[in-house]
Every structure is written in structure tokens, then in C-alpha cells.
PDB file of N, CA and C in Angstrom:
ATOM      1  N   UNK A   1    -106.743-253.478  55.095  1.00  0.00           N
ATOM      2  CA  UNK A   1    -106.012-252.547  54.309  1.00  0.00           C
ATOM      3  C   UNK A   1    -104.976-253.311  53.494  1.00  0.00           C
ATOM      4  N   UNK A   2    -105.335-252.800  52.088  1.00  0.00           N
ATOM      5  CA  UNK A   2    -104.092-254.039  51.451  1.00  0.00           C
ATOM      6  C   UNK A   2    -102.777-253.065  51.758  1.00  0.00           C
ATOM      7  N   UNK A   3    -101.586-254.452  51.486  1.00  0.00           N
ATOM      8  CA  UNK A   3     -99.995-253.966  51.421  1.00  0.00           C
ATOM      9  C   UNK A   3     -99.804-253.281  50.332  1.00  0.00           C
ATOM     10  N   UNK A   4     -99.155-252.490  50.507  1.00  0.00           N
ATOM     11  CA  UNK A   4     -98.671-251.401  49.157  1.00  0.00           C
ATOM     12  C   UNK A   4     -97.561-252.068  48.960  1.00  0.00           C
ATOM     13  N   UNK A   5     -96.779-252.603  47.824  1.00  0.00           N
ATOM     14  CA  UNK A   5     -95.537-253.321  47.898  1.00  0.00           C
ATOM     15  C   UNK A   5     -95.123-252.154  46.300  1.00  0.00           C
ATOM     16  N   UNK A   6     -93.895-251.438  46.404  1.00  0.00           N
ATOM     17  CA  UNK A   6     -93.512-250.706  45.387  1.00  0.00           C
ATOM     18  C   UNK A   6     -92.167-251.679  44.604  1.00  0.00           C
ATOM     19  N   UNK A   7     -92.113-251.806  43.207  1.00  0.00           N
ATOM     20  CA  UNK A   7     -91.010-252.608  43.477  1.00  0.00           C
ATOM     21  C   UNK A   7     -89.699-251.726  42.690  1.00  0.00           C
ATOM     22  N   UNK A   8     -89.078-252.726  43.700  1.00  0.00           N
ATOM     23  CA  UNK A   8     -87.591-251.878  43.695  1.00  0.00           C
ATOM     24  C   UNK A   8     -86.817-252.589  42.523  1.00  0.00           C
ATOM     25  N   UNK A   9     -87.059-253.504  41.936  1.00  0.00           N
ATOM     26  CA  UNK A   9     -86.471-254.163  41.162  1.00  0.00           C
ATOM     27  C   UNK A   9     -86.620-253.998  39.991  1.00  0.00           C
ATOM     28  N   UNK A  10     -86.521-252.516  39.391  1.00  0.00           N
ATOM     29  CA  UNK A  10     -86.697-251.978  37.957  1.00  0.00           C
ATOM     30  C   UNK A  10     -85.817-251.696  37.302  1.00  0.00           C
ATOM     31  N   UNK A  11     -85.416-252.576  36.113  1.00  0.00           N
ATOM     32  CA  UNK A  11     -84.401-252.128  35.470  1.00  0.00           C
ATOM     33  C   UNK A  11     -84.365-251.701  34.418  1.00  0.00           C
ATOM     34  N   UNK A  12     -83.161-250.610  34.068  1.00  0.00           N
ATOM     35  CA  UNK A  12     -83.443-249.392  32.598  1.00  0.00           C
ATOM     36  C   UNK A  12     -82.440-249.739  31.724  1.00  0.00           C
ATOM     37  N   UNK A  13     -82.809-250.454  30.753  1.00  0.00           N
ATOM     38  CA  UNK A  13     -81.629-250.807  29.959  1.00  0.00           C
ATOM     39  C   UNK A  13     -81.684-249.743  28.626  1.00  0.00           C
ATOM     40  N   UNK A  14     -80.686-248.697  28.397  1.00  0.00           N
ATOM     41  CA  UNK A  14     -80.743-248.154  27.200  1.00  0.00           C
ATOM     42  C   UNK A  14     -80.111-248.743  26.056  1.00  0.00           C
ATOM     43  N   UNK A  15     -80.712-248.080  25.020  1.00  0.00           N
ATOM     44  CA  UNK A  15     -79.851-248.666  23.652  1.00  0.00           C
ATOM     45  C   UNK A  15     -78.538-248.477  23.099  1.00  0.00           C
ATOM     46  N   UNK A  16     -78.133-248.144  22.257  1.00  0.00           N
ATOM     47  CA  UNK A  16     -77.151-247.711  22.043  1.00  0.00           C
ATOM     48  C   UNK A  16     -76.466-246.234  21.511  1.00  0.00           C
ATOM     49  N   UNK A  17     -75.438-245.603  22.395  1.00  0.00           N
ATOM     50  CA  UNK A  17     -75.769-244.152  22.043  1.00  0.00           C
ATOM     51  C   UNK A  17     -75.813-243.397  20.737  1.00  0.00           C
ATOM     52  N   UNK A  18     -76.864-242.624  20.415  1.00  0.00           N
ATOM     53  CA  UNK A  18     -77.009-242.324  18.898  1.00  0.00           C
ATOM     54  C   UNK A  18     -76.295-241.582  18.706  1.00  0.00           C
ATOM     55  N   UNK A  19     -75.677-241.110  17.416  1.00  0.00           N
ATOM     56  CA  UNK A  19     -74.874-240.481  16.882  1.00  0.00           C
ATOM     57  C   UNK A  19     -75.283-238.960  16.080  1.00  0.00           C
ATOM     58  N   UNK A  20     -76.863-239.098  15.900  1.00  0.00           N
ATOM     59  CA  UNK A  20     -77.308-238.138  15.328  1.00  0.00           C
ATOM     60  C   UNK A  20     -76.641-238.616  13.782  1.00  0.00           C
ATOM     61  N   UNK A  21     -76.927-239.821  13.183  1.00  0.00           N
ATOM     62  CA  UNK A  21     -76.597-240.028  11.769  1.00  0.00           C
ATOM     63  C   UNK A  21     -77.354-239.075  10.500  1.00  0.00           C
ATOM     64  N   UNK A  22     -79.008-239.602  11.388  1.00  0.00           N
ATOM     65  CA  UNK A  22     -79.679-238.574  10.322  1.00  0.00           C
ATOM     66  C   UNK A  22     -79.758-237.055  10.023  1.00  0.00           C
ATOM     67  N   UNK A  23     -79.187-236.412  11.523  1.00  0.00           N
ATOM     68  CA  UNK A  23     -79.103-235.077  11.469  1.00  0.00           C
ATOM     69  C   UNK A  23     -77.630-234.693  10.559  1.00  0.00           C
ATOM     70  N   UNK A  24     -77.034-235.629  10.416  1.00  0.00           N
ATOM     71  CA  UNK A  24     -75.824-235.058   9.365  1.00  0.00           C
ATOM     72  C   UNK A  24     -75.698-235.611   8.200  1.00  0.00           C
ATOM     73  N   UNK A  25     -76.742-236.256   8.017  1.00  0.00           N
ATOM     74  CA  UNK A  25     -76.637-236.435   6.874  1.00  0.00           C
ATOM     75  C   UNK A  25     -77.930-235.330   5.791  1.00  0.00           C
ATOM     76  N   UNK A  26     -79.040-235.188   6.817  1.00  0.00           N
ATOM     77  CA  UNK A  26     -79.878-233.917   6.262  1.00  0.00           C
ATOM     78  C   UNK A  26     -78.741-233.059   6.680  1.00  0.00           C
ATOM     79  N   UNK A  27     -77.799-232.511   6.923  1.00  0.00           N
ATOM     80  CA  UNK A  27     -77.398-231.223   6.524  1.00  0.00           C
ATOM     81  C   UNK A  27     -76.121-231.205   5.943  1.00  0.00           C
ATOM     82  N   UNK A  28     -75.405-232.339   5.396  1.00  0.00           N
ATOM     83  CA  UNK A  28     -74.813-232.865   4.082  1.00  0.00           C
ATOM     84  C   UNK A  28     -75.445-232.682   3.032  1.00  0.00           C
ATOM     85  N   UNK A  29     -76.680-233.271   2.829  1.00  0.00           N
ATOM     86  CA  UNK A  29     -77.212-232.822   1.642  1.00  0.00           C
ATOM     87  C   UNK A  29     -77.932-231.076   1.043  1.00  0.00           C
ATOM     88  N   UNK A  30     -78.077-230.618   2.424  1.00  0.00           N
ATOM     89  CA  UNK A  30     -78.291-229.356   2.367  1.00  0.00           C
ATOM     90  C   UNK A  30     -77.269-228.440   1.946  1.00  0.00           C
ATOM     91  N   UNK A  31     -75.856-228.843   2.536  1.00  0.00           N
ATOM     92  CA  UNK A  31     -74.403-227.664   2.059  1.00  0.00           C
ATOM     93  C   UNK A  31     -74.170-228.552   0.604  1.00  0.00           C
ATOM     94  N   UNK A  32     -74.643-229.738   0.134  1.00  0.00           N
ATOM     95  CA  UNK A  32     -74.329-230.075  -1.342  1.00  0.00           C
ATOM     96  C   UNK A  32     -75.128-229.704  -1.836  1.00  0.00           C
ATOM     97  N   UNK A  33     -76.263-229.184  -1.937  1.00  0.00           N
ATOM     98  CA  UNK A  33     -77.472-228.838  -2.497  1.00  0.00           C
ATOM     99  C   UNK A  33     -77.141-227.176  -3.129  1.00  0.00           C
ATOM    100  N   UNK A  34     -76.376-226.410  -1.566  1.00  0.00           N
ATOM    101  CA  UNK A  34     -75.816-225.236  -2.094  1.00  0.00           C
ATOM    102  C   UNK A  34     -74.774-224.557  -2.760  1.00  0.00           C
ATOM    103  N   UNK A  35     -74.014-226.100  -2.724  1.00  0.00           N
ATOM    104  CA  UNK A  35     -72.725-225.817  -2.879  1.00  0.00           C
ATOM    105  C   UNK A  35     -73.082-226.029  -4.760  1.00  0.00           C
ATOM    106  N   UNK A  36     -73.800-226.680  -5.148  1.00  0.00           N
ATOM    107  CA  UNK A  36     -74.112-227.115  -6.220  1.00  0.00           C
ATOM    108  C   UNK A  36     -74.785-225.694  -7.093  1.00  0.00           C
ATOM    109  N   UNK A  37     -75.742-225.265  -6.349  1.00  0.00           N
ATOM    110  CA  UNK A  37     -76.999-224.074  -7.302  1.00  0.00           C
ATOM    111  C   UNK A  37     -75.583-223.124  -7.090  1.00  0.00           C
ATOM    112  N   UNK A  38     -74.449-222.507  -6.282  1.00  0.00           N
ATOM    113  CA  UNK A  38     -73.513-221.497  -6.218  1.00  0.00           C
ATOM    114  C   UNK A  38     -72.592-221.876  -7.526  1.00  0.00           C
ATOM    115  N   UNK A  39     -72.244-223.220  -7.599  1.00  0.00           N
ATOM    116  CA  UNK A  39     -71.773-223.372  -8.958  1.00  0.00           C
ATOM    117  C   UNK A  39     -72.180-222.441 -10.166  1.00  0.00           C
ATOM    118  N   UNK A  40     -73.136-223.577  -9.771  1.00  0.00           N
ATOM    119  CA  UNK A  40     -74.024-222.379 -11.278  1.00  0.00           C
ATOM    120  C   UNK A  40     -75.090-221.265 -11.251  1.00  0.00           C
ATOM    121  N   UNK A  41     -75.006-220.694 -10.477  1.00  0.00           N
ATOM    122  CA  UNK A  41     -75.404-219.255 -10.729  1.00  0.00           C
ATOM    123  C   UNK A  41     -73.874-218.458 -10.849  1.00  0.00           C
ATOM    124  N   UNK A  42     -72.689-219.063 -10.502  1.00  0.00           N
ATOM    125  CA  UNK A  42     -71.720-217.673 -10.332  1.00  0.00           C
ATOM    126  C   UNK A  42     -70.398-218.693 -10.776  1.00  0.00           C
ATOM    127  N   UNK A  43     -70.101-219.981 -10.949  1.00  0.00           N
ATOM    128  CA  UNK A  43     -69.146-220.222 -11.409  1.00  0.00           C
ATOM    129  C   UNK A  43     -69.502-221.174 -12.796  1.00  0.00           C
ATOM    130  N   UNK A  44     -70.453-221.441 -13.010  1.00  0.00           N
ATOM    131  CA  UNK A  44     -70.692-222.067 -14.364  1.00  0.00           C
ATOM    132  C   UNK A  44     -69.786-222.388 -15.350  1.00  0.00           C
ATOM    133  N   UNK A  45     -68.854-222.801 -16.197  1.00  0.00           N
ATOM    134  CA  UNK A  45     -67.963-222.150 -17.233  1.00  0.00           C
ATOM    135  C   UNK A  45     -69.090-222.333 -18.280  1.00  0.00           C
ATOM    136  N   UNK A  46     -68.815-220.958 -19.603  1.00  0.00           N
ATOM    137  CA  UNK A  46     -69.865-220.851 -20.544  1.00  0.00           C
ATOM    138  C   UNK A  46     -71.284-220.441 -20.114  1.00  0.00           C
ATOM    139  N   UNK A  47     -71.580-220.190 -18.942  1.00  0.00           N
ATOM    140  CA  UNK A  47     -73.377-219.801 -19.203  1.00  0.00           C
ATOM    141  C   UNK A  47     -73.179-218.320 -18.940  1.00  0.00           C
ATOM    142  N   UNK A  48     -72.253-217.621 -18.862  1.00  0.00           N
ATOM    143  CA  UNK A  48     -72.543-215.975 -18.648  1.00  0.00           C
ATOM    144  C   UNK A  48     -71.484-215.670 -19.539  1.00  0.00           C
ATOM    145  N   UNK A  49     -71.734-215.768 -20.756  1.00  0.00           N
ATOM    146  CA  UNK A  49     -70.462-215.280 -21.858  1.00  0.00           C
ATOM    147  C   UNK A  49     -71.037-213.363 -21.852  1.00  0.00           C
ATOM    148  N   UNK A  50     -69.848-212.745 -22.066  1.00  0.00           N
ATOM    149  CA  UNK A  50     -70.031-211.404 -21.888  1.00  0.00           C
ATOM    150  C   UNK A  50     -70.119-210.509 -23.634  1.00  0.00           C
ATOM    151  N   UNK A  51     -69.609-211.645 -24.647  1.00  0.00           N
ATOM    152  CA  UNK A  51     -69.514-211.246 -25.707  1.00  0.00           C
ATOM    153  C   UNK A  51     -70.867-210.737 -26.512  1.00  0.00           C
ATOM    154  N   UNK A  52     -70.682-209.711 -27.191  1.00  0.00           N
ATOM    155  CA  UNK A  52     -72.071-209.436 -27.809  1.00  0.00           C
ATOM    156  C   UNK A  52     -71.859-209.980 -29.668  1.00  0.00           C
ATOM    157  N   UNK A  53     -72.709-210.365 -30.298  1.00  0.00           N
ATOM    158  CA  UNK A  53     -73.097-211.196 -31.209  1.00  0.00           C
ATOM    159  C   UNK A  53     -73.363-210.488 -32.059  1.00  0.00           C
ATOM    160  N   UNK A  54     -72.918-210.349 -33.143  1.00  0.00           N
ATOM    161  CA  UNK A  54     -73.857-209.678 -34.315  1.00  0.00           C
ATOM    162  C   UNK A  54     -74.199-210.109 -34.862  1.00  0.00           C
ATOM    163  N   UNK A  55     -75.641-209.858 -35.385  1.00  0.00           N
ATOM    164  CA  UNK A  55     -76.408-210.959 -36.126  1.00  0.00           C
ATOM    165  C   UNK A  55     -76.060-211.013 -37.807  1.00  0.00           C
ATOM    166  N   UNK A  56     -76.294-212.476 -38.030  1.00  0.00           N
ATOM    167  CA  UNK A  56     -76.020-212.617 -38.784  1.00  0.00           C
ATOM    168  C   UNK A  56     -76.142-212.076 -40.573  1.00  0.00           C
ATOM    169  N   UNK A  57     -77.076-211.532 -40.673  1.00  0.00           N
ATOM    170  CA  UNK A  57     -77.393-210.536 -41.573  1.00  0.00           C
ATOM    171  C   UNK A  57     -77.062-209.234 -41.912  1.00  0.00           C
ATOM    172  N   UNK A  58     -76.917-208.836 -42.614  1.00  0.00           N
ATOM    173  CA  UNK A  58     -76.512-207.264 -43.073  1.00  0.00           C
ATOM    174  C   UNK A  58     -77.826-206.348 -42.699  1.00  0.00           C
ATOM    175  N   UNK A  59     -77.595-205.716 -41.791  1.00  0.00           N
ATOM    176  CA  UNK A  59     -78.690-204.685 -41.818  1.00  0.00           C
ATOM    177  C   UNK A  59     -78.488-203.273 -42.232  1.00  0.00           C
ATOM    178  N   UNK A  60     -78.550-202.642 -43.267  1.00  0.00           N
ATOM    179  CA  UNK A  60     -78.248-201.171 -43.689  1.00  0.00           C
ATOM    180  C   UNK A  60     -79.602-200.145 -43.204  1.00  0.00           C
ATOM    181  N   UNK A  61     -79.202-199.430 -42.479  1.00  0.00           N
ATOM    182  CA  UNK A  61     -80.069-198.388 -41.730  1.00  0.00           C
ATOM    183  C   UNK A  61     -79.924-196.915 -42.282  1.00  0.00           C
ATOM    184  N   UNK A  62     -81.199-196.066 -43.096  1.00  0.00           N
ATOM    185  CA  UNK A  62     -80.597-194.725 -43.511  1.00  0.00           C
ATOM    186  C   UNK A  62     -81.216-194.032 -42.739  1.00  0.00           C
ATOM    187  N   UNK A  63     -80.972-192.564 -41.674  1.00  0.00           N
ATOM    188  CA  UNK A  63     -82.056-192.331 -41.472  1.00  0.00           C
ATOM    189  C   UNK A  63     -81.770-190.685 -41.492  1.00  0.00           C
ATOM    190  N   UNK A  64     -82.649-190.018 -42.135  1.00  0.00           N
ATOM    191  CA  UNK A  64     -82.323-188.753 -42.404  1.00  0.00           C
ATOM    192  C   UNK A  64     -83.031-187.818 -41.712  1.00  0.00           C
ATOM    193  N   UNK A  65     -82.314-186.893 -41.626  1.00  0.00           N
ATOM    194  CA  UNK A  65     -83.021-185.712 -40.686  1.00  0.00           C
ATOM    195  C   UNK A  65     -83.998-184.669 -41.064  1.00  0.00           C
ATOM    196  N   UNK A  66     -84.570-184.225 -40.396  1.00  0.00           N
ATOM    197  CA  UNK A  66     -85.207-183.404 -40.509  1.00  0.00           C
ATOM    198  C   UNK A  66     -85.088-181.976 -41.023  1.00  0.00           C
ATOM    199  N   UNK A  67     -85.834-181.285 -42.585  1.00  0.00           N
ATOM    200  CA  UNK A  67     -85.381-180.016 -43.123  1.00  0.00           C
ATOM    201  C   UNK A  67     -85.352-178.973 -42.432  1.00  0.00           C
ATOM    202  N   UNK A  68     -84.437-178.231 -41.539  1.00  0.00           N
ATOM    203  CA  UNK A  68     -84.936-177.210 -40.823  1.00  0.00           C
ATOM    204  C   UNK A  68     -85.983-175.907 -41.280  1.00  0.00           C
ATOM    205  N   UNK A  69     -86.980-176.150 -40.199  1.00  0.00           N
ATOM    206  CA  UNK A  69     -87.846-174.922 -41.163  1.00  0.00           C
ATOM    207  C   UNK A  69     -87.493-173.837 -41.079  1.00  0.00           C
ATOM    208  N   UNK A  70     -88.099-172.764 -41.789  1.00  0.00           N
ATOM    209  CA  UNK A  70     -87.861-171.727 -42.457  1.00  0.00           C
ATOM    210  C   UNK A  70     -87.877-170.800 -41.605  1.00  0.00           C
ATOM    211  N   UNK A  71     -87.137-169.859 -41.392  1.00  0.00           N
ATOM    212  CA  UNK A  71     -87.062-168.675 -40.077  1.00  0.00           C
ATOM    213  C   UNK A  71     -87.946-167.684 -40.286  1.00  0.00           C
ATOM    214  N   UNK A  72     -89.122-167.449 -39.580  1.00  0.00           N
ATOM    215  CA  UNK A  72     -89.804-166.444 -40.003  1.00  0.00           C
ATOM    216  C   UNK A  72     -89.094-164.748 -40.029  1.00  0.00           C
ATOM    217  N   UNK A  73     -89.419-164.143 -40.909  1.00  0.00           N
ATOM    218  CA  UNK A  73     -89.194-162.880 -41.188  1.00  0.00           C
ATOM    219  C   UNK A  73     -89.310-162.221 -39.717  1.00  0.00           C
ATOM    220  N   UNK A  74     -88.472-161.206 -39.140  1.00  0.00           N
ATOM    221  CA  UNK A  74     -88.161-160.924 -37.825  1.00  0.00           C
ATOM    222  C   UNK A  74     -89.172-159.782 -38.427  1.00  0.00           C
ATOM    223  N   UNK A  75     -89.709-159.413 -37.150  1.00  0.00           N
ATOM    224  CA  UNK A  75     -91.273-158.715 -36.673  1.00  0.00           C
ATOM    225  C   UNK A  75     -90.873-157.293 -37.188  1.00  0.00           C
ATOM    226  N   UNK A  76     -91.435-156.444 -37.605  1.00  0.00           N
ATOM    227  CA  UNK A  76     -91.338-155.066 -38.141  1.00  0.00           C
ATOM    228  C   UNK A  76     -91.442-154.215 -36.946  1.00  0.00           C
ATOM    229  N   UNK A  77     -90.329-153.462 -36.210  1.00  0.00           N
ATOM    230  CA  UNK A  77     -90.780-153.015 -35.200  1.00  0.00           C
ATOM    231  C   UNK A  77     -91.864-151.802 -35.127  1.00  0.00           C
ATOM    232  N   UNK A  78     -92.481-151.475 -34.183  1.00  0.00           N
ATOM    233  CA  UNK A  78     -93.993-151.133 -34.275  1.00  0.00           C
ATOM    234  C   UNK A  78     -93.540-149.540 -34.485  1.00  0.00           C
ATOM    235  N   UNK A  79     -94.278-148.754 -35.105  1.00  0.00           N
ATOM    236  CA  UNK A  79     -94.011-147.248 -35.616  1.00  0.00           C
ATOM    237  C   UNK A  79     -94.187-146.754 -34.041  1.00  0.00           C
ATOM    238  N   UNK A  80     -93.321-145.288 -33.706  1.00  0.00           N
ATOM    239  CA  UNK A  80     -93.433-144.771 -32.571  1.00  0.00           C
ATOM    240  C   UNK A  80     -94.185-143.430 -32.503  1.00  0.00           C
ATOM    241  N   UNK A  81     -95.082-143.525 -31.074  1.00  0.00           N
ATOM    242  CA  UNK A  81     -96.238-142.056 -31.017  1.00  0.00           C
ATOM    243  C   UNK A  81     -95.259-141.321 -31.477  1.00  0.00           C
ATOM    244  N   UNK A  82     -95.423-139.880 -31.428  1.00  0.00           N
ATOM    245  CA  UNK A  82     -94.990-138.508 -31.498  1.00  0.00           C
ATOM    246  C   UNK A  82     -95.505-137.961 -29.990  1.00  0.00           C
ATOM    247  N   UNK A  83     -95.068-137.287 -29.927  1.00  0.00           N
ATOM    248  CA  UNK A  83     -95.251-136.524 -28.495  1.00  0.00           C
ATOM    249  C   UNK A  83     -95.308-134.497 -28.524  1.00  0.00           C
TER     250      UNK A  83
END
């Protein structure tokens, strides 16, 4: 029967403790990413001017109404039986 010999002499050397660099730096670029598109959809200066423009041309518009038609002659009321 062979000897089972287990050995006791195992050693665990770890590295050095991580910091999670890459996890903050993907979510640095994620709150700059938003912080950036919030700019400009809602603080932009100049891209949501409220002023309305008139164009540059003269446009003269006539537009006339309609002749009212003619009132027909009110109905002749109808002659009455006798009784």
C-alpha cells in the first residue's frame, strides 16, 4: 500500500490589493459622458433661442371673403281649409 504523504508546506502568496482602478474609471467616464449630453440638451448657450424670425421678404397677403348669398324669399304661408 503506497504512503499517502499530503504536503503541508503550501504557500499562498497574494498580489497586491486592488483598488478597483478600472471600475472608477469606467464610471468617471460614464458621469462625464452625462454630464456632457445634459449640457447640451438643456444648458447649451445659443442652441434654443426662443426668438421668432421674420423672413426676410415682404410678403403682402389679400384675402377676401366670401359674398353672402342671397336670402331666399320667406315661404308664403299655406292658404287655410274652411270648416
Amino acid at each position: 500500500m503506497p504512503d499517502y504523504d499530503p504536503k503541508t508546506d503550501i504557500h499562498v502568496t497574494s498580489g497586491p490589493p486592488s483598488g478597483g482602478g478600472g471600475l472608477y474609471f469606467i464610471v468617471g467616464a460614464l458621469v462625464v459622458a452625462v454630464l456632457v449630453g445634459a449640457y447640451f440638451m438643456f444648458g447649451a448657450p445659443g442652441l434654443h433661442n426662443n426668438v421668432a424670425r421674420a423672413p426676410d421678404r415682404n410678403v403682402n397677403v389679400t384675402v377676401e371673403q366670401p359674398r353672402t348669398p342671397a336670402q331666399p324669399a320667406p315661404a308664403a304661408p299655406a292658404p287655410q281649409r274652411q270648416q
